[in-house]
PDB file of N, CA and C in Angstrom:
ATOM      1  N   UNK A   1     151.745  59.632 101.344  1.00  0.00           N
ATOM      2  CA  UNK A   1     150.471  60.320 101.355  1.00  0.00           C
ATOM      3  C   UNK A   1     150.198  60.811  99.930  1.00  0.00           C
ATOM      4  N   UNK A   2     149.134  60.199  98.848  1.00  0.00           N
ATOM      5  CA  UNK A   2     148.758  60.684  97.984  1.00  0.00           C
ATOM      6  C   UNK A   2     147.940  62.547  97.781  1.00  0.00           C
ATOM      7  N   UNK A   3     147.492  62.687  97.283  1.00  0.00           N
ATOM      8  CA  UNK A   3     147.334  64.198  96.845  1.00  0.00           C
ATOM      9  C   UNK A   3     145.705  64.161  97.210  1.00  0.00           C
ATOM     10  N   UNK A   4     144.801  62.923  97.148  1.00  0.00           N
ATOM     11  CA  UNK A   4     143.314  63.002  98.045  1.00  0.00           C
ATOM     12  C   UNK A   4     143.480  62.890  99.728  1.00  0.00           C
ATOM     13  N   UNK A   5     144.700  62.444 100.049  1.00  0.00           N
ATOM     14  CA  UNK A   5     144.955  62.399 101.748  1.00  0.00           C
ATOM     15  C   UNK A   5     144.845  64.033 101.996  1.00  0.00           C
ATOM     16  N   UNK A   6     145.886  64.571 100.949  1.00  0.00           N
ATOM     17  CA  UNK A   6     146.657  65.865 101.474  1.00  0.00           C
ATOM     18  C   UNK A   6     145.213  66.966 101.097  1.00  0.00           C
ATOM     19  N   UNK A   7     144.723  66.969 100.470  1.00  0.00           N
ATOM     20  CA  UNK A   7     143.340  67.750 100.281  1.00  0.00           C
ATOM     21  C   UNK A   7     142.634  67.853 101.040  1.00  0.00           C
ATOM     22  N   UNK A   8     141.718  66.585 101.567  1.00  0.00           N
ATOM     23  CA  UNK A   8     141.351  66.216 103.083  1.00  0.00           C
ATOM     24  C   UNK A   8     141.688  66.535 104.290  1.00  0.00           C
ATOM     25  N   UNK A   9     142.928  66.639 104.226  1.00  0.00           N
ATOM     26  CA  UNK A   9     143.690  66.774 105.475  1.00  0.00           C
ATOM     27  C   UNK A   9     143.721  68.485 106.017  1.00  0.00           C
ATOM     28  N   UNK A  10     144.019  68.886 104.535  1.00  0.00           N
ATOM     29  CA  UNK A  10     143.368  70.723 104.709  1.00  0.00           C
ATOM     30  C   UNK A  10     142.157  71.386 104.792  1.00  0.00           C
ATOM     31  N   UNK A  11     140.970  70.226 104.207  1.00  0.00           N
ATOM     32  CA  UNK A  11     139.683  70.704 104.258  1.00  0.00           C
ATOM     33  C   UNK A  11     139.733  70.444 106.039  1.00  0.00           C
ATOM     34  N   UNK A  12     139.422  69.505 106.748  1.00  0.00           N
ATOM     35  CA  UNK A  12     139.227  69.442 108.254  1.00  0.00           C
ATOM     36  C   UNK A  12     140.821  70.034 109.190  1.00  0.00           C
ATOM     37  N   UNK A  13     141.547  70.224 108.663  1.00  0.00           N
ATOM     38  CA  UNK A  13     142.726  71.378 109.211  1.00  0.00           C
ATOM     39  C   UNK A  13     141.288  73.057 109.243  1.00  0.00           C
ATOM     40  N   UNK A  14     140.926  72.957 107.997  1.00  0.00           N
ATOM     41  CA  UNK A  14     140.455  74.545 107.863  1.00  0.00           C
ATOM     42  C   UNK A  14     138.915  74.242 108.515  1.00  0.00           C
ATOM     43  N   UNK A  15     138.609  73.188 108.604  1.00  0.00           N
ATOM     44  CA  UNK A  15     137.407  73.858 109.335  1.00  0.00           C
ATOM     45  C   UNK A  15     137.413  73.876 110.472  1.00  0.00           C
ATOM     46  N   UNK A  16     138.693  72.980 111.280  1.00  0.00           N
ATOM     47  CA  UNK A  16     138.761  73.151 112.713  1.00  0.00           C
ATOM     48  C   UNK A  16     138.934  74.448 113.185  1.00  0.00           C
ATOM     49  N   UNK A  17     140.067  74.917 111.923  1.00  0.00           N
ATOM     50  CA  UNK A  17     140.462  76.325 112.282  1.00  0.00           C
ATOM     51  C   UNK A  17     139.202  77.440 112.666  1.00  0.00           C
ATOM     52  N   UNK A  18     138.222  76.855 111.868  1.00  0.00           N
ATOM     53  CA  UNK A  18     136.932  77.954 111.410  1.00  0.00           C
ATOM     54  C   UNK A  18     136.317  78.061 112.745  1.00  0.00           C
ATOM     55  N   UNK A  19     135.982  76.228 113.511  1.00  0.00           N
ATOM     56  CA  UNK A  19     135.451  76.271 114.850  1.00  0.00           C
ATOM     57  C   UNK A  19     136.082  76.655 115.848  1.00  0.00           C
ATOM     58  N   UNK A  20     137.706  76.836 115.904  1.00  0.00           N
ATOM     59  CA  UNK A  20     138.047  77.330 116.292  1.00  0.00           C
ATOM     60  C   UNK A  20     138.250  78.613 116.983  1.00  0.00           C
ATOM     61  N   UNK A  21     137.872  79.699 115.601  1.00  0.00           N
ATOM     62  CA  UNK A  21     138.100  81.023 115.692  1.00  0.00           C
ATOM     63  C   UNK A  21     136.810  81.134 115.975  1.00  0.00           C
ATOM     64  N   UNK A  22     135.456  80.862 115.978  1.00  0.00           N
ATOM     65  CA  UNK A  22     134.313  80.887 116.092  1.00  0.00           C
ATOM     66  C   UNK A  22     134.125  80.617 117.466  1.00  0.00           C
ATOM     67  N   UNK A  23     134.613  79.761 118.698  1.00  0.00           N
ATOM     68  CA  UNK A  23     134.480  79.748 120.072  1.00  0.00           C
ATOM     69  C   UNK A  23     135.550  80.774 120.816  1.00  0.00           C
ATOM     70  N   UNK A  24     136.671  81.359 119.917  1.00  0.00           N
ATOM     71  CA  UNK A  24     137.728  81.930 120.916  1.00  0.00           C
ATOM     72  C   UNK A  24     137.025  83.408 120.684  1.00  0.00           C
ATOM     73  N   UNK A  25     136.632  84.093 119.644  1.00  0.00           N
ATOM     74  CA  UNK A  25     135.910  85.041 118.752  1.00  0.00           C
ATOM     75  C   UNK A  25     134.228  85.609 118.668  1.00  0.00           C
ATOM     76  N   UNK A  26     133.301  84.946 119.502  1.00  0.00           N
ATOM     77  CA  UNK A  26     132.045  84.948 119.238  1.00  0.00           C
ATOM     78  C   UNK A  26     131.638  86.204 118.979  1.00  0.00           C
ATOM     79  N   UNK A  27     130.459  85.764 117.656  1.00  0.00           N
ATOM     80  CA  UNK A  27     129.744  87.352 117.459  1.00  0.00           C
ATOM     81  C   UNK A  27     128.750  87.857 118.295  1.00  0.00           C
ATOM     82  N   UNK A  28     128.750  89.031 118.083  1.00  0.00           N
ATOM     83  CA  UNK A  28     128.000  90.088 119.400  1.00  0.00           C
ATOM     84  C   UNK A  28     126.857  89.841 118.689  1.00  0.00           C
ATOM     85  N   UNK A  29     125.805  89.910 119.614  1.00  0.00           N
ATOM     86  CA  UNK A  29     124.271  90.039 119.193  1.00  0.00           C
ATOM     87  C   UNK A  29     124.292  91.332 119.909  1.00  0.00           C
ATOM     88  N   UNK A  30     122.902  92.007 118.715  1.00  0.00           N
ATOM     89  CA  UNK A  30     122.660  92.631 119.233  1.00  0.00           C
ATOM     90  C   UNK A  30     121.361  92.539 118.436  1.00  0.00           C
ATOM     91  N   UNK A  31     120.551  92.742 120.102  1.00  0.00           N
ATOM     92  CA  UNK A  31     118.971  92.502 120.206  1.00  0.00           C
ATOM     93  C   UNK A  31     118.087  93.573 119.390  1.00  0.00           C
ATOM     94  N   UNK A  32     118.790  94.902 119.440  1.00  0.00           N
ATOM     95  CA  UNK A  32     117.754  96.170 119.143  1.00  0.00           C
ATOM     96  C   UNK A  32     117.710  95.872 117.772  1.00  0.00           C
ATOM     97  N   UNK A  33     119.335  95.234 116.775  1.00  0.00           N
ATOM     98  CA  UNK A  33     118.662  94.701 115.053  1.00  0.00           C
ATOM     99  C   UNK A  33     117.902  94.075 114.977  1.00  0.00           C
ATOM    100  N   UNK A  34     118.490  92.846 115.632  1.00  0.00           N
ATOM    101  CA  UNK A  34     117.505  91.273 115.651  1.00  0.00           C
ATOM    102  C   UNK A  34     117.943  90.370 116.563  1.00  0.00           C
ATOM    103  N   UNK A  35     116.962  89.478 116.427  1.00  0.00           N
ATOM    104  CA  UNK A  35     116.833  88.998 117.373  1.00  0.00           C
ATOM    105  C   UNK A  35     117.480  87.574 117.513  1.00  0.00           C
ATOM    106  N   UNK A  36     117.538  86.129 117.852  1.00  0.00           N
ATOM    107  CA  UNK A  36     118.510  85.119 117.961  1.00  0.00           C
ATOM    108  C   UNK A  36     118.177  84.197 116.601  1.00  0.00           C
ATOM    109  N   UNK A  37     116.924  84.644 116.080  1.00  0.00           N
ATOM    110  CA  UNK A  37     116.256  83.728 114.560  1.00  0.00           C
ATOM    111  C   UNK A  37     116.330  84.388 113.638  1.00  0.00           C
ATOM    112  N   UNK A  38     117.223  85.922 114.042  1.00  0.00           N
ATOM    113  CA  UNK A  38     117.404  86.749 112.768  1.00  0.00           C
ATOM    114  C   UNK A  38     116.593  87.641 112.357  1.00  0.00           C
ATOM    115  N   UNK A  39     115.063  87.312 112.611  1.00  0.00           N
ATOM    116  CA  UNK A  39     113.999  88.410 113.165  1.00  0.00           C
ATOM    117  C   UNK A  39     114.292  90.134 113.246  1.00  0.00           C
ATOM    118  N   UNK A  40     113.306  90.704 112.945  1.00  0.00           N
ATOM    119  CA  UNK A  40     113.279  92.172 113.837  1.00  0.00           C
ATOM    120  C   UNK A  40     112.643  92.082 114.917  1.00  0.00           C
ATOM    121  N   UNK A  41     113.342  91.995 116.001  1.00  0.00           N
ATOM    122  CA  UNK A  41     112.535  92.495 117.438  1.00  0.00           C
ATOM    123  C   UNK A  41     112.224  94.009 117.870  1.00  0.00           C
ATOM    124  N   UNK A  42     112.235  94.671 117.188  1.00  0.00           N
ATOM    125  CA  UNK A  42     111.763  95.887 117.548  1.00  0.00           C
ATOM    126  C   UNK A  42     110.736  96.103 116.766  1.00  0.00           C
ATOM    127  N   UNK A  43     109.275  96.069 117.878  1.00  0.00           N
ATOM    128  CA  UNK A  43     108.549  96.199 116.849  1.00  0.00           C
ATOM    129  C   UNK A  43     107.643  97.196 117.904  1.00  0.00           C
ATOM    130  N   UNK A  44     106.911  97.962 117.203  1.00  0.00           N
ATOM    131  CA  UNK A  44     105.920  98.646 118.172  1.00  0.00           C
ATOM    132  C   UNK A  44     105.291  98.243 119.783  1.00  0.00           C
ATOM    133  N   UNK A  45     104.849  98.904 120.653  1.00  0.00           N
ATOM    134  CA  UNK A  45     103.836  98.636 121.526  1.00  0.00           C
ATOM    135  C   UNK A  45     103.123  98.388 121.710  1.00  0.00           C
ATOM    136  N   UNK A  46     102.075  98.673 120.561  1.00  0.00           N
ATOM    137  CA  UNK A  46     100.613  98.636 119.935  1.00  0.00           C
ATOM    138  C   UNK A  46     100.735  97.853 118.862  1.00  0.00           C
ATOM    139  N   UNK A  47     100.860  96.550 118.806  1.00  0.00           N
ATOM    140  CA  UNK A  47     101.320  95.983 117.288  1.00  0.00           C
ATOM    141  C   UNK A  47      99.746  95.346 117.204  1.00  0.00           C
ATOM    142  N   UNK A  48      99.194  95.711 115.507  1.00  0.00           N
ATOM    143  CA  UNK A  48      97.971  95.194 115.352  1.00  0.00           C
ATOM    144  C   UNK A  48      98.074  93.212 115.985  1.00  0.00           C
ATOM    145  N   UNK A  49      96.735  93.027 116.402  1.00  0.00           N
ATOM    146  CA  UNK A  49      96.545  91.323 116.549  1.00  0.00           C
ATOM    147  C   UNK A  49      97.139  90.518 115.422  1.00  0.00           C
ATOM    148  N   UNK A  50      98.031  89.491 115.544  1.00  0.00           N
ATOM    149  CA  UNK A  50      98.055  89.010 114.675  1.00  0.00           C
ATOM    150  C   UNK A  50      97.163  87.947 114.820  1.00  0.00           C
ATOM    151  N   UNK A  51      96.822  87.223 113.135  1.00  0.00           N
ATOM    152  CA  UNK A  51      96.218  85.948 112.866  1.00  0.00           C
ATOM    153  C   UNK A  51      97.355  84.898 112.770  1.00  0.00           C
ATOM    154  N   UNK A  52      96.521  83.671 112.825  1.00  0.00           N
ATOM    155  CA  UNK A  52      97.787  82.377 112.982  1.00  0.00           C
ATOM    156  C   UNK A  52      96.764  81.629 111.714  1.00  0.00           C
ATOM    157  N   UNK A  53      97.080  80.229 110.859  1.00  0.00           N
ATOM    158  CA  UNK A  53      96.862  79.850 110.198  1.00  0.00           C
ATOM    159  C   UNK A  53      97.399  78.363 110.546  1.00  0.00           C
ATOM    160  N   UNK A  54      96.549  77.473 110.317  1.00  0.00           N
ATOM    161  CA  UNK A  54      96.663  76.083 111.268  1.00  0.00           C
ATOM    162  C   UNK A  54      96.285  75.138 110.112  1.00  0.00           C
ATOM    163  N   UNK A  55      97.434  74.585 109.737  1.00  0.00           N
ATOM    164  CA  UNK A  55      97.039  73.202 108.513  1.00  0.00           C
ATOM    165  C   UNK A  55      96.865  71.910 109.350  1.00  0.00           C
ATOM    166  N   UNK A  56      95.610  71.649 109.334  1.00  0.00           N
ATOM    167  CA  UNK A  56      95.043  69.806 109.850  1.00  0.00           C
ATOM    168  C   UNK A  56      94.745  68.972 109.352  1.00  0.00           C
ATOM    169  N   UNK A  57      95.708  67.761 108.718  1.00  0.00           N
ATOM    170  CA  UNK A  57      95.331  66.820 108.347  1.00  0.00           C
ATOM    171  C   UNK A  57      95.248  65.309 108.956  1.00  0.00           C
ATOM    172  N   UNK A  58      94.789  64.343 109.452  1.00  0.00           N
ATOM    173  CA  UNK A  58      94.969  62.973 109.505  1.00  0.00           C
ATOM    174  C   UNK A  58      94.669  61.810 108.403  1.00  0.00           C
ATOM    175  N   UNK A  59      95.017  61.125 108.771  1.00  0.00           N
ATOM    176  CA  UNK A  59      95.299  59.954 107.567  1.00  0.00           C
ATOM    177  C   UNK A  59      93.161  59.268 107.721  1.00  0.00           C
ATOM    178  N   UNK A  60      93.479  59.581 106.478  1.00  0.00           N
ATOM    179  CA  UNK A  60      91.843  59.192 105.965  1.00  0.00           C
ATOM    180  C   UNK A  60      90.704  60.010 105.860  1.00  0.00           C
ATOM    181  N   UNK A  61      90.772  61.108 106.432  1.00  0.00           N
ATOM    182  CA  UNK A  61      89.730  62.554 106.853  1.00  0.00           C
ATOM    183  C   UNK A  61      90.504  63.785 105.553  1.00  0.00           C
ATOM    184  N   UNK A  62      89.161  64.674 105.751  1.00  0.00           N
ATOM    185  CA  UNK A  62      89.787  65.550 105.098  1.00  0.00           C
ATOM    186  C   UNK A  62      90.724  66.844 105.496  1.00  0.00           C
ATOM    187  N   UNK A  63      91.547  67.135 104.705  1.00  0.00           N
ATOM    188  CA  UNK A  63      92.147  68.151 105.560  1.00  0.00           C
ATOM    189  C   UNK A  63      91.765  69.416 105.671  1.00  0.00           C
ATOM    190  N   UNK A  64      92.160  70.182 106.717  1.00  0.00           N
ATOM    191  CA  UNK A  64      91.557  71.242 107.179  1.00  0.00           C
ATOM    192  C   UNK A  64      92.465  72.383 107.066  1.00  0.00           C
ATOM    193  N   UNK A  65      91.488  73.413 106.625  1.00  0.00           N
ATOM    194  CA  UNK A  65      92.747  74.776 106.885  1.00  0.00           C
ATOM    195  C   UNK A  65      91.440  75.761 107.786  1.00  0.00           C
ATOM    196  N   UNK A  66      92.888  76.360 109.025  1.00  0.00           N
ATOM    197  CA  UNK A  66      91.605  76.861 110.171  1.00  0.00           C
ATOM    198  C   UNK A  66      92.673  77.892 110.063  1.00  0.00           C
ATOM    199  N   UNK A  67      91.602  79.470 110.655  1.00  0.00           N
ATOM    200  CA  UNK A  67      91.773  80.321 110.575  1.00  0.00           C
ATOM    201  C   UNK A  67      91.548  81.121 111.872  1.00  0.00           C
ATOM    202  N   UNK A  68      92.801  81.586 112.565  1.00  0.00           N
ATOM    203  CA  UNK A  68      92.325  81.967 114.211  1.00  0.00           C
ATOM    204  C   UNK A  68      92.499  83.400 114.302  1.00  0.00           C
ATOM    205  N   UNK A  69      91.682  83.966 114.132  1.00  0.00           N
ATOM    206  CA  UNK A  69      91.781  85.286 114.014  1.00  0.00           C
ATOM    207  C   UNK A  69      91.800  86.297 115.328  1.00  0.00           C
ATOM    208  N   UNK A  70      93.028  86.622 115.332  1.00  0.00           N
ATOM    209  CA  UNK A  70      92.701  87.389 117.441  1.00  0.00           C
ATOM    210  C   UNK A  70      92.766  88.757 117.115  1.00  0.00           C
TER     211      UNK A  70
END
């Protein structure tokens, strides 16, 4: 076994280890920081409307930027 086998052989030794400790180990969520996208989910009751912003293009037309304001 040359010295690029034995390198290799520790990089996927250590990351099994990593998936390893990562399914026997899982981290706690917790919702009241954030949320599963990393997000703040705590956000008011009364949260102003938000707007959304919608890019439309097709092949040959011009493109569109629309504005949905709720």
């Amino acid at each position: 076994m040359d010295w690029q086998q034995a390198v290799s052989l520790v990089i996927v030794a250590g990351a099994g280890m990593a998936l390893a400790f990562s399914k026997f180990y899982p981290r706690k969520l917790r919702f009241v920081q954030s949320g599963h996208c990393g997000c703040v989910t705590a956000t008011p009751a009364r949260a102003a409307p938000q707007s959304s912003i919608v890019f439309h293009a097709r092949k040959g037309q011009r493109p569109e930027v629309r504005l949905r304001m709720r």
